[in-house]
C-alpha atoms as a PDB file:
ATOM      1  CA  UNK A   1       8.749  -4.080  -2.322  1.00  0.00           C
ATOM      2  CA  UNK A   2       8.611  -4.595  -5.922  1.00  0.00           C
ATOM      3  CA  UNK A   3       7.853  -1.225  -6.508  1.00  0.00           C
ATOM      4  CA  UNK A   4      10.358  -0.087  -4.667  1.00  0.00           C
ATOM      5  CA  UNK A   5      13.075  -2.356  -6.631  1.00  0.00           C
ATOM      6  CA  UNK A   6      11.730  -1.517  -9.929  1.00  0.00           C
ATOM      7  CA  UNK A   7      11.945   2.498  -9.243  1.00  0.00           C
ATOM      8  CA  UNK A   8      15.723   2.128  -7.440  1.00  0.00           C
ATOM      9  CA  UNK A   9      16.542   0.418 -11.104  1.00  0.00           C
ATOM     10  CA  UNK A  10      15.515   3.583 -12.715  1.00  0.00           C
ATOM     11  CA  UNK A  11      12.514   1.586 -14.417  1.00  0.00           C
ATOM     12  CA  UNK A  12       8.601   3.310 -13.738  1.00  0.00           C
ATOM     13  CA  UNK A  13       5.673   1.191 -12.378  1.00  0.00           C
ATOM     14  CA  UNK A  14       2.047   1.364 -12.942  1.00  0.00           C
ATOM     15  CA  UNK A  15       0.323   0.218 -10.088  1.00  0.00           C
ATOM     16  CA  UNK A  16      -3.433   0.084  -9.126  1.00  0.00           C
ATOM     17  CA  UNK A  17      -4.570   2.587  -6.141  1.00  0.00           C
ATOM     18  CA  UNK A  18      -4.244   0.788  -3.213  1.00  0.00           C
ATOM     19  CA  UNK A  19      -3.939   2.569  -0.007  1.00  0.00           C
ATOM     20  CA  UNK A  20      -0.670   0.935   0.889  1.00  0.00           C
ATOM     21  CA  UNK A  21       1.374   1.531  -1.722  1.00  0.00           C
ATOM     22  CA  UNK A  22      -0.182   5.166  -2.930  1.00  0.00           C
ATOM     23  CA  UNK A  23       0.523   6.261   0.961  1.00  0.00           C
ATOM     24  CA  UNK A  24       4.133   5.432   0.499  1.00  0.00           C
ATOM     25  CA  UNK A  25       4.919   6.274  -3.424  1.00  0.00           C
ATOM     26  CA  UNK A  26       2.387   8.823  -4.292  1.00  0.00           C
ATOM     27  CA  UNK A  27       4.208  11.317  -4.804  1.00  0.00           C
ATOM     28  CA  UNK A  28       6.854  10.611  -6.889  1.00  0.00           C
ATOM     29  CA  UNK A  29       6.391  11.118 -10.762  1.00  0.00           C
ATOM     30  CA  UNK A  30       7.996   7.677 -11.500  1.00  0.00           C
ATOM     31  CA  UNK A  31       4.855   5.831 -10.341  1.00  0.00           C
ATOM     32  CA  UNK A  32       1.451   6.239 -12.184  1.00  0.00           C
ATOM     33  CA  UNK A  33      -1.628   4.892  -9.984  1.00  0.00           C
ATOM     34  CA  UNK A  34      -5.108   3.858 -11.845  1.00  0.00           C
ATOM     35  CA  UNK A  35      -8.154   2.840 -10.449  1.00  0.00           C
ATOM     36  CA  UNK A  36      -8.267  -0.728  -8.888  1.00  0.00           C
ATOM     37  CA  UNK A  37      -9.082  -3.189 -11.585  1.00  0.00           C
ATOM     38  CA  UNK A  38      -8.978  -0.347 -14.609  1.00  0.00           C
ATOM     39  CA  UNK A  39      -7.081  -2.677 -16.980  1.00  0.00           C
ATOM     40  CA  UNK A  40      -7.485  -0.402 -19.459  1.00  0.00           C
ATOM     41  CA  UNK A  41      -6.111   2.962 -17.649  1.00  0.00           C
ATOM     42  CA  UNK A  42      -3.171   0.642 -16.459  1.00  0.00           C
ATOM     43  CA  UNK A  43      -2.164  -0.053 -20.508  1.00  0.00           C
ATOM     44  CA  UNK A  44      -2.888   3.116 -21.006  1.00  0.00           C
ATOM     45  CA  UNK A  45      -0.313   4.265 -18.538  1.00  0.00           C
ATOM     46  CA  UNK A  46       1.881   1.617 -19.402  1.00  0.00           C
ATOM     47  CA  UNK A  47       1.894   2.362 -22.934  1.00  0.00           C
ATOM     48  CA  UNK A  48       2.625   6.191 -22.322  1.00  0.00           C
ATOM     49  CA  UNK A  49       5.347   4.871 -20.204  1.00  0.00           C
ATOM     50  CA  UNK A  50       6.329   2.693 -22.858  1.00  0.00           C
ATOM     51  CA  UNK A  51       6.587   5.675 -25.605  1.00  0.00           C
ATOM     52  CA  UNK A  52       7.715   8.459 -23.591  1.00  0.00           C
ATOM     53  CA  UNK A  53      11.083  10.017 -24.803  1.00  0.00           C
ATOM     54  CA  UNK A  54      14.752   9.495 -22.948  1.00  0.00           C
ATOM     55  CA  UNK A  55      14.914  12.517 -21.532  1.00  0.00           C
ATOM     56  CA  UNK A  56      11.561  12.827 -19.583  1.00  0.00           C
ATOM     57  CA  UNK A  57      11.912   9.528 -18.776  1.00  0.00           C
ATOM     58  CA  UNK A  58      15.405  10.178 -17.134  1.00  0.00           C
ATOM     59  CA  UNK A  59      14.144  13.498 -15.194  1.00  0.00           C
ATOM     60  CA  UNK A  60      11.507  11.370 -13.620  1.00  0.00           C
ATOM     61  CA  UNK A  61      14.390   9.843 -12.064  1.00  0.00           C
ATOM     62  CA  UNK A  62      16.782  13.000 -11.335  1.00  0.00           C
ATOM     63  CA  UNK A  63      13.639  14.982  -9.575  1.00  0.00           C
ATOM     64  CA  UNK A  64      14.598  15.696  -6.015  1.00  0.00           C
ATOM     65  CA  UNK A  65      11.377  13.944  -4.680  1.00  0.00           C
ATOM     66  CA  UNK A  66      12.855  10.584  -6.092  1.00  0.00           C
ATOM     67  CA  UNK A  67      16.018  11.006  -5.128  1.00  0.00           C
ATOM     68  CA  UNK A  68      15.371  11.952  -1.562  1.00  0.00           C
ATOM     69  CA  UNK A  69      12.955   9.361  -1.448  1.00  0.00           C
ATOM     70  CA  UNK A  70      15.700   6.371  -2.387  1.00  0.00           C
ATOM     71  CA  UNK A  71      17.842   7.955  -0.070  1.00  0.00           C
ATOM     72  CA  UNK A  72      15.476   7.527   2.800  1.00  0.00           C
ATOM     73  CA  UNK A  73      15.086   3.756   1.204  1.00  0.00           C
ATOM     74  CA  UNK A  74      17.736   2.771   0.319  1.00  0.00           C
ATOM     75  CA  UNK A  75      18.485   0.575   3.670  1.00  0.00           C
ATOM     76  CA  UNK A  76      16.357  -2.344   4.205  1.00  0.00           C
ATOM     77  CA  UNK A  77      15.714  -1.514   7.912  1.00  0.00           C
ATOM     78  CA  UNK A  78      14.572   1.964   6.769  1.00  0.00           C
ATOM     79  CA  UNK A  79      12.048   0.403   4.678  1.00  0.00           C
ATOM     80  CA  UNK A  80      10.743  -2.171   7.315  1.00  0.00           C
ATOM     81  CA  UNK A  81      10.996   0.666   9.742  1.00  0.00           C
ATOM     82  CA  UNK A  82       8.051   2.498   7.307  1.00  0.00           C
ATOM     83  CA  UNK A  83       6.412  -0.438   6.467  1.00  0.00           C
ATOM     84  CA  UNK A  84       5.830  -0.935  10.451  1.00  0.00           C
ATOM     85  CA  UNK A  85       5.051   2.500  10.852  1.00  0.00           C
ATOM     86  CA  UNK A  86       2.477   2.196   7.676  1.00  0.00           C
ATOM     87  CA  UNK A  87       1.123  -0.831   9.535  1.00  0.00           C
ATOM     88  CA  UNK A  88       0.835   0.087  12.840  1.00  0.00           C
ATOM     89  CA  UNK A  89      -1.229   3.270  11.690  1.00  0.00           C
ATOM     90  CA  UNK A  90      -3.174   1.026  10.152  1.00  0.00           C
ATOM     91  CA  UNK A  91      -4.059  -1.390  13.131  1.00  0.00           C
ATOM     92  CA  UNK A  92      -4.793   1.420  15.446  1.00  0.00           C
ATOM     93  CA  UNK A  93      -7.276   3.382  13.393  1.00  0.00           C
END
């Protein structure tokens, strides 16, 4: 959820690779995934992040992935209706 939030602010995240969140956010530009437990690749990301100029950082954000992704997300039983979905995959593999 907190990625989630973060992104519909218009603010990127650097999170580790978990299978959970990289199923549901890996494709969009706006989040950077490192190795679990790569402290170092996460400041690294951060740190690009961090320095990148306005105007990349703001097409991140006006890509039609992202969009069309916070559309899809942008109601709170759409997002526990893929979070199920995500889980229930899950359980029956």
């Amino acid at each position: 959820m907190v990625i989630l939030e973060s992104i519909a602010l218009g603010t990127p995240v650097v999170a580790y690779d978990l299978p959970g969140p990289k199923s549901v956010f890996g494709g969009l530009s706006a989040v950077r995934f490192v190795k679990t437990g790569d402290i170092k690749a996460m400041a690294q990301q951060a740190n690009e992040l961090y320095n990148m100029n306005g105007g990349d950082l703001r097409r991140m954000f006006e890509e039609e992935s992202y969009r069309s992704f916070i559309e899809r997300h942008s109601r709170w039983d759409a997002v526990v209706e893929s979070y199920l979905s995500v889980l229930n995959r899950a359980i029956n593999c």
